[in-house]
Protein backbone atom coordinates (compact mmCIF):
# COMPACT_ATOMS: atom_id res chain seq x y z
CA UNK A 1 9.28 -2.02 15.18
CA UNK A 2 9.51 1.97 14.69
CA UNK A 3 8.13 4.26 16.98
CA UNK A 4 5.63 7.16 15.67
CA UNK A 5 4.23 10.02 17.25
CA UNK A 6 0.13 10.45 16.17
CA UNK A 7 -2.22 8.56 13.86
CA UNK A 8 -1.13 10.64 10.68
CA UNK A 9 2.76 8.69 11.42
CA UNK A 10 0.95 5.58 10.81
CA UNK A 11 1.84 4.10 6.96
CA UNK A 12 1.00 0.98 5.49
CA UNK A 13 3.54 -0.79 3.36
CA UNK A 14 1.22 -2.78 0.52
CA UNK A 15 2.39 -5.46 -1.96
CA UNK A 16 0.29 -5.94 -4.84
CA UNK A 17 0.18 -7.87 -8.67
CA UNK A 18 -0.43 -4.56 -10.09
CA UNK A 19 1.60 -1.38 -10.45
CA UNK A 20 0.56 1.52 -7.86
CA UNK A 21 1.46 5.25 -7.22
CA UNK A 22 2.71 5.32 -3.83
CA UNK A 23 2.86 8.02 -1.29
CA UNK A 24 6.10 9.55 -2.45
CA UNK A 25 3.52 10.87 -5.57
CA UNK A 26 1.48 10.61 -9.02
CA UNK A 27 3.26 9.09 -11.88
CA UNK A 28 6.58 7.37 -9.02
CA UNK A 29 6.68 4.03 -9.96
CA UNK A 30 6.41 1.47 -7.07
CA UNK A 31 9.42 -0.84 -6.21
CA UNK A 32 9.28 -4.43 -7.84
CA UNK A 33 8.63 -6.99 -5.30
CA UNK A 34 9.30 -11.08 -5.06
CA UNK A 35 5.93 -12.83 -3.58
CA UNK A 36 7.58 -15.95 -3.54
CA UNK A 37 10.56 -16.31 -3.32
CA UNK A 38 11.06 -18.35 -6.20
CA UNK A 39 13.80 -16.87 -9.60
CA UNK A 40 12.18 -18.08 -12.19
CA UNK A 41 8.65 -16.63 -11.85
CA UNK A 42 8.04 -13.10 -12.92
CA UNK A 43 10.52 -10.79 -14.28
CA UNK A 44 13.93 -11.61 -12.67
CA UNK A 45 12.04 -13.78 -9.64
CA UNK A 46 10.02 -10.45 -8.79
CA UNK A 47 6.16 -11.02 -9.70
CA UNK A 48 4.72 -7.28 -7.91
CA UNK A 49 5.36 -4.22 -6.34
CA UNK A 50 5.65 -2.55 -3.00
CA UNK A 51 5.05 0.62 -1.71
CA UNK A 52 3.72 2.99 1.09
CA UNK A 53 0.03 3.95 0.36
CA UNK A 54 -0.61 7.77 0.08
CA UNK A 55 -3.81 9.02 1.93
CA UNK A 56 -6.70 9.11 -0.63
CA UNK A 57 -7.92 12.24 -1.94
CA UNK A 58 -10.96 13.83 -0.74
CA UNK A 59 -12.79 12.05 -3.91
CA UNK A 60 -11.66 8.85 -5.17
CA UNK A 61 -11.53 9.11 -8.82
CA UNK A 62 -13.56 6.40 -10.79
CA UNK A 63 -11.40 5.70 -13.41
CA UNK A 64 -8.00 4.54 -12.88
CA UNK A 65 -7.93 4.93 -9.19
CA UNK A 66 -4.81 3.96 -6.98
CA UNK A 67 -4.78 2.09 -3.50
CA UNK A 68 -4.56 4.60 -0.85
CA UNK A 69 -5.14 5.17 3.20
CA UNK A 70 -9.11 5.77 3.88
CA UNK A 71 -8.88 6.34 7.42
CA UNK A 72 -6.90 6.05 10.58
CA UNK A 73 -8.61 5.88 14.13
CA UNK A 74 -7.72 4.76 17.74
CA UNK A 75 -7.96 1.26 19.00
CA UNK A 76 -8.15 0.54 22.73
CA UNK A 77 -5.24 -0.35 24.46
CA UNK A 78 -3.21 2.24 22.41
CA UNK A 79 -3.05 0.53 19.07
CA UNK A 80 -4.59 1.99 16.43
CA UNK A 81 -6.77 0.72 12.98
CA UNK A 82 -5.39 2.04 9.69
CA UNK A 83 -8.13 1.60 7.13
CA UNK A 84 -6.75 1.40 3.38
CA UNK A 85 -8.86 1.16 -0.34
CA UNK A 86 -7.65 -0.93 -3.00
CA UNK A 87 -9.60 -0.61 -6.10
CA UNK A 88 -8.01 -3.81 -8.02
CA UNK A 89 -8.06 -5.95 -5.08
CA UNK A 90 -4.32 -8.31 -3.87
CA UNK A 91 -5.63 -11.62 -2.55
CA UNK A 92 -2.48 -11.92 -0.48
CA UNK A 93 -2.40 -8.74 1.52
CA UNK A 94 1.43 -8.50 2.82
């Protein structure tokens, strides 16, 4: 578990089929990722990608758009929900 300070330390790591730009910026590809744990599916065992979501821009673009952080607000009990957008959808969601 890491400790943050604030809503805006909040990041979501997100696995998906499909390539992404992450929060490190446009055009940085995301790190390949293994769903399953199995070597001989996808490229060298790893079948996705991982990365930490940027916050979306102000306007979500409509063509082409990349998953991204939509909001972040309080929860009771000091927790917080961390809203995120992901315009090709990833039926697994780790």
């Amino acid at each position: 578990m890491k400790l943050v300070s604030g809503l805006m330390a909040l990041e979501i790591c997100f696995a998906a089929p499909h390539q992404f730009d992450d929060k490190d910026g446009a055009g940085t590809p995301t790190e390949r990722f293994d769903y399953d744990g199995n070597p001989s599916t996808g490229i060298g065992g790893e079948e996705g990608f991982v990365g930490l979501l940027a916050d979306c821009p102000d306007f979500i673009p409509a063509i082409d758009p990349d998953p991204c952080v939509l909001d972040r607000v309080p929860a009771e009990g000091g927790g917080a929900i961390v809203t995120f957008f992901d315009p090709l959808g990833d039926p697994l969601y780790r």
